[in-house]
PDB file of N, CA and C in Angstrom:
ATOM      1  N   UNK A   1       6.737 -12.747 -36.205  1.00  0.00           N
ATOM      2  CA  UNK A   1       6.244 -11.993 -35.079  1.00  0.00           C
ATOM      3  C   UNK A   1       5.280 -10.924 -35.588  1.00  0.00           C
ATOM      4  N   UNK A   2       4.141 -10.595 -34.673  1.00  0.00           N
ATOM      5  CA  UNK A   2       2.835 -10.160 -35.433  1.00  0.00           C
ATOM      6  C   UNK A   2       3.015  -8.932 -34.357  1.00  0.00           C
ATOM      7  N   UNK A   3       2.874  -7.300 -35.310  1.00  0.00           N
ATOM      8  CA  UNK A   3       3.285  -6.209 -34.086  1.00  0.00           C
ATOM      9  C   UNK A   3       1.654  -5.362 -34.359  1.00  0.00           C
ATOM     10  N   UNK A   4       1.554  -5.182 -33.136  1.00  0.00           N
ATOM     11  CA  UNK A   4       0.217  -5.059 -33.069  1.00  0.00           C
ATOM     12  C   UNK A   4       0.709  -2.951 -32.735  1.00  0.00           C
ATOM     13  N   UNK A   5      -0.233  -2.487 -33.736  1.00  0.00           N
ATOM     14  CA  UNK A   5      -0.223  -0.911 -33.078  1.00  0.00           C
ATOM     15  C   UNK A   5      -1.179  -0.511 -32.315  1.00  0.00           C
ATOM     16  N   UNK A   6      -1.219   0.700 -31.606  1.00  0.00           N
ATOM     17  CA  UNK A   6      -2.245   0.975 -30.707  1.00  0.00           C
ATOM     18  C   UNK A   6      -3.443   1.896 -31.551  1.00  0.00           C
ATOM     19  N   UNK A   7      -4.628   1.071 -31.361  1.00  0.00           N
ATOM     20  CA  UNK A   7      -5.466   1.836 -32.244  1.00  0.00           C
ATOM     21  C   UNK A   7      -5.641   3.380 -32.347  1.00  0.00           C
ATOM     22  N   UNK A   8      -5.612   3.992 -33.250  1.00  0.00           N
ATOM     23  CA  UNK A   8      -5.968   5.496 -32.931  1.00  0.00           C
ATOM     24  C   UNK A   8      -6.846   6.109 -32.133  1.00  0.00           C
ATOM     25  N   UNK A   9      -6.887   7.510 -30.969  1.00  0.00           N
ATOM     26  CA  UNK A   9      -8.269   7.673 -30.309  1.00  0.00           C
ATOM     27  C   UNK A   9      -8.843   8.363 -31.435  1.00  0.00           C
ATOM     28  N   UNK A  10     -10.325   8.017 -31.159  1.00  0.00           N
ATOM     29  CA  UNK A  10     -11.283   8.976 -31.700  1.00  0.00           C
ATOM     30  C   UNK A  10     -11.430  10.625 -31.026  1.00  0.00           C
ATOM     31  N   UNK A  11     -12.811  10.757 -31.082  1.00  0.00           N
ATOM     32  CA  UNK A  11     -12.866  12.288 -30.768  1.00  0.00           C
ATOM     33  C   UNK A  11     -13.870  11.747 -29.298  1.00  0.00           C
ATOM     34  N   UNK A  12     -14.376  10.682 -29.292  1.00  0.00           N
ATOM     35  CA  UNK A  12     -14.919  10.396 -28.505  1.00  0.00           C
ATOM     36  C   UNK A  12     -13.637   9.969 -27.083  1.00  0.00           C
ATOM     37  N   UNK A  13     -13.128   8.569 -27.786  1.00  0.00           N
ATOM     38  CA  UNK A  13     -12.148   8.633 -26.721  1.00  0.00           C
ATOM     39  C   UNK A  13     -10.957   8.959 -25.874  1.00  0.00           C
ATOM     40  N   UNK A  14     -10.964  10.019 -27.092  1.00  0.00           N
ATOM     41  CA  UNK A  14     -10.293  11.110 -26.274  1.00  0.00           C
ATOM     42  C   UNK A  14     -10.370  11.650 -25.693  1.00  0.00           C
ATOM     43  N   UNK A  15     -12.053  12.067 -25.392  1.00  0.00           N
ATOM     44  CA  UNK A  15     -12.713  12.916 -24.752  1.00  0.00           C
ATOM     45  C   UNK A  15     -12.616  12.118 -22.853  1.00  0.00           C
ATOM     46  N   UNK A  16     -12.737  11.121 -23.089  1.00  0.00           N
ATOM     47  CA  UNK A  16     -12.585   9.943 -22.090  1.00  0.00           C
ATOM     48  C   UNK A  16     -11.260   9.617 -21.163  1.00  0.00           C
ATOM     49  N   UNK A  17     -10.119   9.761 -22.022  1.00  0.00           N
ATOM     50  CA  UNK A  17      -8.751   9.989 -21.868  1.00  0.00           C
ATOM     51  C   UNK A  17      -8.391  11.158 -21.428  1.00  0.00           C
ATOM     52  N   UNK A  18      -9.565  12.091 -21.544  1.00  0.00           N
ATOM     53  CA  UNK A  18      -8.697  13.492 -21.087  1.00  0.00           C
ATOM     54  C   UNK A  18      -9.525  13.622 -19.475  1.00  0.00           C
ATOM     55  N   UNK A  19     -10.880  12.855 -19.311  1.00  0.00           N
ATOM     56  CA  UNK A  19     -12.144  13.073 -17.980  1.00  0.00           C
ATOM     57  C   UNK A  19     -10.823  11.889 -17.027  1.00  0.00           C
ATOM     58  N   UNK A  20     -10.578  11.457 -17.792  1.00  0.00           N
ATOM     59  CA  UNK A  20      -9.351  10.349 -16.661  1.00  0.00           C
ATOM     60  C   UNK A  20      -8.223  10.936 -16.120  1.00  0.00           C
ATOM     61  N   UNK A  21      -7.275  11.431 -17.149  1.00  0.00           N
ATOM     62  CA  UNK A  21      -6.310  12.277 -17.028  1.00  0.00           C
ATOM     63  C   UNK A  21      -6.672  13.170 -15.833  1.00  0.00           C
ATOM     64  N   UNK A  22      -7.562  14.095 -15.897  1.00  0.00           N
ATOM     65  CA  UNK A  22      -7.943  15.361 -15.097  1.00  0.00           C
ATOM     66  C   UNK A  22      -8.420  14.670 -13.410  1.00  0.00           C
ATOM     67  N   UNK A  23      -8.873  13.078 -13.496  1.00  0.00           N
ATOM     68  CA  UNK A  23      -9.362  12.277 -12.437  1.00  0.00           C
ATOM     69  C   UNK A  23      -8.265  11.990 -11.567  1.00  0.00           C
ATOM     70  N   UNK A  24      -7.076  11.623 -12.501  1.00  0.00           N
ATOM     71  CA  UNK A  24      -5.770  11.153 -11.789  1.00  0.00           C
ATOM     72  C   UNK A  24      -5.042  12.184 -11.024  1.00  0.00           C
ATOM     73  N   UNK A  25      -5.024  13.668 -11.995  1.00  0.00           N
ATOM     74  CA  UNK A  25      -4.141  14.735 -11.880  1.00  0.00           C
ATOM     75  C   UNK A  25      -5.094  15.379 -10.268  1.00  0.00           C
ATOM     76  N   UNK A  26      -6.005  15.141 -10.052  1.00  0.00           N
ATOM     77  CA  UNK A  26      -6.642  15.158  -8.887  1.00  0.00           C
ATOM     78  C   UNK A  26      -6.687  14.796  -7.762  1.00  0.00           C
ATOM     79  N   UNK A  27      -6.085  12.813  -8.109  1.00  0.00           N
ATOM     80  CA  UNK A  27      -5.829  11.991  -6.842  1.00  0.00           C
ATOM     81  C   UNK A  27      -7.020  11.701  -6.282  1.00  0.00           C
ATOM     82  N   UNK A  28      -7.742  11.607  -7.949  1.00  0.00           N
ATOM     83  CA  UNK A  28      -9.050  11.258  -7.362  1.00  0.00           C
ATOM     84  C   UNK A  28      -9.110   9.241  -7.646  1.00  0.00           C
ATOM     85  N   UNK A  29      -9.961   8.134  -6.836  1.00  0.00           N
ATOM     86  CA  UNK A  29      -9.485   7.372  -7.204  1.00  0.00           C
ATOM     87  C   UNK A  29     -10.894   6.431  -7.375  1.00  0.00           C
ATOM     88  N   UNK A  30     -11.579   5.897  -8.054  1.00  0.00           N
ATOM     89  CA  UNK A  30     -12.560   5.319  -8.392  1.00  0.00           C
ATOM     90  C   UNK A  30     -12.475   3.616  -8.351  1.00  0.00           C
ATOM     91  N   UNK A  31     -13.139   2.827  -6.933  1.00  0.00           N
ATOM     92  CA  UNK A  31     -13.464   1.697  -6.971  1.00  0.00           C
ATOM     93  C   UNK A  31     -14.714   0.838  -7.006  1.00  0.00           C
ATOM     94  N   UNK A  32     -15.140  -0.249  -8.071  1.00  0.00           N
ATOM     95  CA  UNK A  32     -16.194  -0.038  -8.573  1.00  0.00           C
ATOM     96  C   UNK A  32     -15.870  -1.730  -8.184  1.00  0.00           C
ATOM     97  N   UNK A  33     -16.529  -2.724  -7.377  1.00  0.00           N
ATOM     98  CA  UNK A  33     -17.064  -3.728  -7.190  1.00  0.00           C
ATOM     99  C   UNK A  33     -17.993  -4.603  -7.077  1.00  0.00           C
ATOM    100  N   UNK A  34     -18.125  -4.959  -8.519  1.00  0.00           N
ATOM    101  CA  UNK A  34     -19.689  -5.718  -9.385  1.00  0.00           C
ATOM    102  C   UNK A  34     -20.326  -6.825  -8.271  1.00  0.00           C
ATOM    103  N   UNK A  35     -19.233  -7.558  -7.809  1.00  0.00           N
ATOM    104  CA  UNK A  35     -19.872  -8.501  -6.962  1.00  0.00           C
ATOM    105  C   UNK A  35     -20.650  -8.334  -5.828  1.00  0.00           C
ATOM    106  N   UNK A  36     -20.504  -7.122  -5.358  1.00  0.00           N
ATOM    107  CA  UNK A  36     -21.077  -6.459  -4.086  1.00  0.00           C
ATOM    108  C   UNK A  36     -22.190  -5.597  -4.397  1.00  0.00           C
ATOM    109  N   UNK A  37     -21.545  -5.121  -5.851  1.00  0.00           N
ATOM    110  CA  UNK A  37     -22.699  -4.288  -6.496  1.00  0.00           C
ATOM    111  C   UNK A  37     -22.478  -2.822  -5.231  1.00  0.00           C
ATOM    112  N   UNK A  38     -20.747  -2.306  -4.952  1.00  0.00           N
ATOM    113  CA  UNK A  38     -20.608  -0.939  -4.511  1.00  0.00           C
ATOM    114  C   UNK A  38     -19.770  -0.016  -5.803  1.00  0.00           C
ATOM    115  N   UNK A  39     -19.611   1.344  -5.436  1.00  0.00           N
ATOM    116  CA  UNK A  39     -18.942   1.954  -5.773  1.00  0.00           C
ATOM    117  C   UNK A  39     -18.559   3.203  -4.982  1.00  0.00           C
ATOM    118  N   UNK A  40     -17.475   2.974  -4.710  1.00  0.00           N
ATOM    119  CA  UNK A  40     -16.197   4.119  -3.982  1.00  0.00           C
ATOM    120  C   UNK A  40     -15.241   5.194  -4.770  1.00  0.00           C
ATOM    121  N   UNK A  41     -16.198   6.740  -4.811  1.00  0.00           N
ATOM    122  CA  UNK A  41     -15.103   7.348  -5.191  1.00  0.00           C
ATOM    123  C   UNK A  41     -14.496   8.488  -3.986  1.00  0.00           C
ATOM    124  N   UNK A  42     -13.347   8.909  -4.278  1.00  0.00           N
ATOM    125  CA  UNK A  42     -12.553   9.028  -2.818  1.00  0.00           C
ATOM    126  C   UNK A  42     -10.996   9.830  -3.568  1.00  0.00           C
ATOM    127  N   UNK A  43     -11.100  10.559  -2.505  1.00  0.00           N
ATOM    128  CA  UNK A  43      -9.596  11.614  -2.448  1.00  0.00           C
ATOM    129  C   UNK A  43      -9.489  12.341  -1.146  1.00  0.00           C
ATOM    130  N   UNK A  44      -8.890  12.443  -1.083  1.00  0.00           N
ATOM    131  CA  UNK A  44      -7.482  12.693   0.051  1.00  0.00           C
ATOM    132  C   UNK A  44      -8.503  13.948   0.532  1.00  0.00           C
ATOM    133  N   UNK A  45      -8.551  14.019   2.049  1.00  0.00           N
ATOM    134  CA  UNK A  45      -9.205  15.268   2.613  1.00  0.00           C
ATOM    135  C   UNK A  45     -10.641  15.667   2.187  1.00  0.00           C
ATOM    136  N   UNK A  46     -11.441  14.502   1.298  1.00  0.00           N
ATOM    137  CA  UNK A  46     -12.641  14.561   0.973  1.00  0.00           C
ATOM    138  C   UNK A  46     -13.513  13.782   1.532  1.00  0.00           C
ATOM    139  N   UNK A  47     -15.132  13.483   2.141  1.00  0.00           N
ATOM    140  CA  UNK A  47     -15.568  12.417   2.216  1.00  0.00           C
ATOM    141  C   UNK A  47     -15.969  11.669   1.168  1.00  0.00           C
ATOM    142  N   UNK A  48     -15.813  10.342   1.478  1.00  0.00           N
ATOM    143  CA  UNK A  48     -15.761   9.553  -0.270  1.00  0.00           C
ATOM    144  C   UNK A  48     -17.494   9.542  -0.905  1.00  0.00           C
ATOM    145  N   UNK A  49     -17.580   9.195  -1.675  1.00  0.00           N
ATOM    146  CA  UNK A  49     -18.869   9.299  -2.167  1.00  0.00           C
ATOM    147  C   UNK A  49     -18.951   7.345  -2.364  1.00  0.00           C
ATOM    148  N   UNK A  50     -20.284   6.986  -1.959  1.00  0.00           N
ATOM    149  CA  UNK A  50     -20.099   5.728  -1.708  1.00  0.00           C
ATOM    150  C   UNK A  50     -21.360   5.435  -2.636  1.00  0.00           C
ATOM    151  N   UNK A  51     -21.826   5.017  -3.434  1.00  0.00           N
ATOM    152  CA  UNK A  51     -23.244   3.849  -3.594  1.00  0.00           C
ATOM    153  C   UNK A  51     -23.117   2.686  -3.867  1.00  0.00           C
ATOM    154  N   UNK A  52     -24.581   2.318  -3.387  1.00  0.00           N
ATOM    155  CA  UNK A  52     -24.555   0.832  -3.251  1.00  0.00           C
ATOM    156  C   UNK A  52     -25.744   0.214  -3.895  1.00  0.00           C
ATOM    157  N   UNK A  53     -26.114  -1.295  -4.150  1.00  0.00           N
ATOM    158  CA  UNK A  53     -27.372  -1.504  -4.437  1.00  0.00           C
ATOM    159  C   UNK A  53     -28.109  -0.723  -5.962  1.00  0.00           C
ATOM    160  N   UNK A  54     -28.904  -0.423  -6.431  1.00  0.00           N
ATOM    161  CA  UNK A  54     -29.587   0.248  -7.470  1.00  0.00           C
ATOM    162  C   UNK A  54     -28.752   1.124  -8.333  1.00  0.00           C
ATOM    163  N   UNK A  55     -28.208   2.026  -7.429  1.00  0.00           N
ATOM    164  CA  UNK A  55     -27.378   3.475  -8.458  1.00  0.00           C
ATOM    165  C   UNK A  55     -26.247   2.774  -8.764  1.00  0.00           C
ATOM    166  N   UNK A  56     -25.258   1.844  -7.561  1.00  0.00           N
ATOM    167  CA  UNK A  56     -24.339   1.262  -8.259  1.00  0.00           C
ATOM    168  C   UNK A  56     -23.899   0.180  -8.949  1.00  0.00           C
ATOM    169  N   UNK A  57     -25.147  -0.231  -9.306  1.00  0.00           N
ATOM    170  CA  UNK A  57     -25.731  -1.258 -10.303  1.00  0.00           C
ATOM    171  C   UNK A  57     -25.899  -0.502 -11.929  1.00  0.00           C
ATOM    172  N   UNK A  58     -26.303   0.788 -11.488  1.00  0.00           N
ATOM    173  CA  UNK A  58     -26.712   1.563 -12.498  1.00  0.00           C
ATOM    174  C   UNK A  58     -25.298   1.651 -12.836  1.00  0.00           C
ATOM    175  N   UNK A  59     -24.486   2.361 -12.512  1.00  0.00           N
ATOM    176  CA  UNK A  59     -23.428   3.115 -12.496  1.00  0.00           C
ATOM    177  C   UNK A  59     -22.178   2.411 -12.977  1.00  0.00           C
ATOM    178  N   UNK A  60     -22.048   0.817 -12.532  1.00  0.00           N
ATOM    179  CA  UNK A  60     -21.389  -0.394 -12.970  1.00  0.00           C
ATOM    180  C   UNK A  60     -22.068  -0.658 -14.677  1.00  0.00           C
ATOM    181  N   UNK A  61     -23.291  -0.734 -14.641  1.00  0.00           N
ATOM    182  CA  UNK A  61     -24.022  -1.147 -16.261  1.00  0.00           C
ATOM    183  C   UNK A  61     -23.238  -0.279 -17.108  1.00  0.00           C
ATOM    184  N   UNK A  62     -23.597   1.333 -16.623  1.00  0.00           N
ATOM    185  CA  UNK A  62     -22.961   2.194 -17.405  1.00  0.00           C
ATOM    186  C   UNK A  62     -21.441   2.060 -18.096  1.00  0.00           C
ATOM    187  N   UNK A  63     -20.912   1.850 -17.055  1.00  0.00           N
ATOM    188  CA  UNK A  63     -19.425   1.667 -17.232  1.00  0.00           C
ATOM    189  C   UNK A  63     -18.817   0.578 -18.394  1.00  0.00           C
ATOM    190  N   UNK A  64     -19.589  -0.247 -17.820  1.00  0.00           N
ATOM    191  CA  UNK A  64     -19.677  -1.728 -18.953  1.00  0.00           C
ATOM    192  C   UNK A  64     -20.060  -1.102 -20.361  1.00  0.00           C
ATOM    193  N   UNK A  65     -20.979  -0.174 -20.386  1.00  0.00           N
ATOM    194  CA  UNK A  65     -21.254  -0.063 -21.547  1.00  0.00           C
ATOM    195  C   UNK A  65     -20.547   0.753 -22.566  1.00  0.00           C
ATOM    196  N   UNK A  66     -20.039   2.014 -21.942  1.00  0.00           N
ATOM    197  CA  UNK A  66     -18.781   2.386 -22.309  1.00  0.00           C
ATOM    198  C   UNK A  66     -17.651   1.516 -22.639  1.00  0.00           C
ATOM    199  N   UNK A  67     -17.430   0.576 -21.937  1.00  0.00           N
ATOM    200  CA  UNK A  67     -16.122  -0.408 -22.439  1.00  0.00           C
ATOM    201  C   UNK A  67     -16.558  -0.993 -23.234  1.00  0.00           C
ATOM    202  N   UNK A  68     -17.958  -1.742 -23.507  1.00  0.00           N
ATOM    203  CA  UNK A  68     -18.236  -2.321 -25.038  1.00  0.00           C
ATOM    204  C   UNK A  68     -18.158  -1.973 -26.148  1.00  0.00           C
ATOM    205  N   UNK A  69     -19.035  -0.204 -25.902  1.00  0.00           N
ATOM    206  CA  UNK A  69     -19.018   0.317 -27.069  1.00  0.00           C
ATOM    207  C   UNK A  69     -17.556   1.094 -27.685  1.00  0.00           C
ATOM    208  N   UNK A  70     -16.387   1.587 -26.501  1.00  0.00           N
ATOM    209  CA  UNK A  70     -15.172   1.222 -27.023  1.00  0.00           C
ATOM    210  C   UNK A  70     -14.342   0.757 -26.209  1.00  0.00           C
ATOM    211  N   UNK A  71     -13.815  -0.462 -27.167  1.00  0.00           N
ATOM    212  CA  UNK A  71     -13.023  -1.756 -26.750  1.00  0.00           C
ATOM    213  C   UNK A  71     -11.622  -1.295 -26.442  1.00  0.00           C
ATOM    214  N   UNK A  72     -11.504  -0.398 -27.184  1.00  0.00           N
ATOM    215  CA  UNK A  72      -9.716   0.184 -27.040  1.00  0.00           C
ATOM    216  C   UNK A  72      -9.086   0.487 -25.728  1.00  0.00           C
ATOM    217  N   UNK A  73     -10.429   1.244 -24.707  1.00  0.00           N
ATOM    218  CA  UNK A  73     -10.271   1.818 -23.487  1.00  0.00           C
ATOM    219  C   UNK A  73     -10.028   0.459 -22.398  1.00  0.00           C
ATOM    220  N   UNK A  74      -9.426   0.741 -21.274  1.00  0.00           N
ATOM    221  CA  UNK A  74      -9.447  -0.428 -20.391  1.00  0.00           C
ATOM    222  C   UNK A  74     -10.597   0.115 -19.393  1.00  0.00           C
ATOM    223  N   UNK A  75     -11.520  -0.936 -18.640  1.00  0.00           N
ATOM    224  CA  UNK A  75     -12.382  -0.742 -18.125  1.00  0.00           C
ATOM    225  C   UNK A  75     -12.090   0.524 -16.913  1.00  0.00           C
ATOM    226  N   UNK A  76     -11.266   0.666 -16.466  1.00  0.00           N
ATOM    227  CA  UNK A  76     -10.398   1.539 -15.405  1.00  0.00           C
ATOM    228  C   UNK A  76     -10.893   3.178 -15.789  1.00  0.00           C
ATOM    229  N   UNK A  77     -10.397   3.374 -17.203  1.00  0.00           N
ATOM    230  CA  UNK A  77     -10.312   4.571 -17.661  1.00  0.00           C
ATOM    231  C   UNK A  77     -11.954   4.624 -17.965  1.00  0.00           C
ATOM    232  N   UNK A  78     -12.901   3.543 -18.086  1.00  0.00           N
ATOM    233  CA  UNK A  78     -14.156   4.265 -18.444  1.00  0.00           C
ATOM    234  C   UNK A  78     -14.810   4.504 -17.018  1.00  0.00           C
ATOM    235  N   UNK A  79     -14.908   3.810 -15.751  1.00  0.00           N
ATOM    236  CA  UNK A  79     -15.259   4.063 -14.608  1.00  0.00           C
ATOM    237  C   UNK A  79     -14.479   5.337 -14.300  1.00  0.00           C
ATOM    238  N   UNK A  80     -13.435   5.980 -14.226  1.00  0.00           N
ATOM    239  CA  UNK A  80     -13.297   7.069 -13.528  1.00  0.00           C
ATOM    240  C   UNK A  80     -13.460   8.433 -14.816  1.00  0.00           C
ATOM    241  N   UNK A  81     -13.708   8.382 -15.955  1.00  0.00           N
ATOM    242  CA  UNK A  81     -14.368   9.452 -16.322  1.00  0.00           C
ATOM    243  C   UNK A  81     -15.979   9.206 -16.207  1.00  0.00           C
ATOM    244  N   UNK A  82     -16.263   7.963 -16.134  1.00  0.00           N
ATOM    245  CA  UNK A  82     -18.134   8.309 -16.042  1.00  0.00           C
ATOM    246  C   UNK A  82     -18.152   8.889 -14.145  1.00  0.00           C
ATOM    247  N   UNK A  83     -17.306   9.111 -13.292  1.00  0.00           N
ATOM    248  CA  UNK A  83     -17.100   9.304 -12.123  1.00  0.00           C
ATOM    249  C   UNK A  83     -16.747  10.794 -11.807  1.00  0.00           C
ATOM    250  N   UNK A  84     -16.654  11.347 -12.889  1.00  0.00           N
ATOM    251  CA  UNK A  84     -16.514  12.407 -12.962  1.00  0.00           C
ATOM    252  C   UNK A  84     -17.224  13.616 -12.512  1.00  0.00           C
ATOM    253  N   UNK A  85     -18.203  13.682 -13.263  1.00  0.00           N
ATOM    254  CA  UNK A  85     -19.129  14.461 -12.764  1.00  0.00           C
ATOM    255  C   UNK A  85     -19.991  14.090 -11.154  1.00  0.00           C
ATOM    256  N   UNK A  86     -19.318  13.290 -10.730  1.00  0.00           N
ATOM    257  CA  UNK A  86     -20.076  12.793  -9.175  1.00  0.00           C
ATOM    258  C   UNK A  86     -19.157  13.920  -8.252  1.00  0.00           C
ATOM    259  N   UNK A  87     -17.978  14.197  -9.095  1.00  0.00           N
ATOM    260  CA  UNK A  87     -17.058  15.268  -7.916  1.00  0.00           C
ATOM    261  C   UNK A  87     -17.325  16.512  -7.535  1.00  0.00           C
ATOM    262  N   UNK A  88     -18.277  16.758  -8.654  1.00  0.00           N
ATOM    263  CA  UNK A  88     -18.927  18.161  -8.648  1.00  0.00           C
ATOM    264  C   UNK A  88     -19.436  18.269  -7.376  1.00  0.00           C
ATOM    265  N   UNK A  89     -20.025  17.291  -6.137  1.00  0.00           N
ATOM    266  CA  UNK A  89     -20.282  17.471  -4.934  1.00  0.00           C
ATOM    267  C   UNK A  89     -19.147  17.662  -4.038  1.00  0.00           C
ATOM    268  N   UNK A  90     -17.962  17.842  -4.167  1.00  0.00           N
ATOM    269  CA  UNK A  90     -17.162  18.423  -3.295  1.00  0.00           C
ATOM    270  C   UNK A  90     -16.649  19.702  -3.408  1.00  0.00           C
ATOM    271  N   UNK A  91     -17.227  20.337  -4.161  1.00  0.00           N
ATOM    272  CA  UNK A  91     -17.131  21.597  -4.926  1.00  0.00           C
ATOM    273  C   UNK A  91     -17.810  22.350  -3.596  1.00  0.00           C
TER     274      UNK A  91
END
């Protein structure tokens, strides 16, 4: 039996782990659907922030690219810290 450990975070993805953490501890909740090419971010007593078409094409690439460049993260955790700074409009 082959025991697999969990890779160590870096300084990077930690940094990533903590923009998620602070996303969740918020009840903030980030849905990102490639096939439609939307993205929905959304919390309780807020209006959601919606794009579609171009930015969330952009915004999907991005995300992808974060999960390539680290593999360790699940795609989940890189969409709602690159989602992060979009909350700054309910401020």
């Amino acid at each position: 039996m082959i025991s697999t450990k969990p890779k160590p975070r870096t300084r990077a993805t930690r940094h990533i782990w903590q923009a998620y953490d602070r996303m969740r501890a918020a009840g903030i909740d980030v849905d990102c659907d490639s096939a439609y090419q939307t993205v929905c971010i959304s919390k309780a007593g807020e209006d959601d922030i919606f794009m579609q078409g171009d930015d969330a094409a952009q915004f999907i690439n991005e995300a992808r690219a974060m999960w390539n460049r680290y593999p360790s993260l699940p795609d989940y955790v890189c969409e709602m810290a690159l989602a992060e700074p979009y909350t700054d409009l309910w401020s």
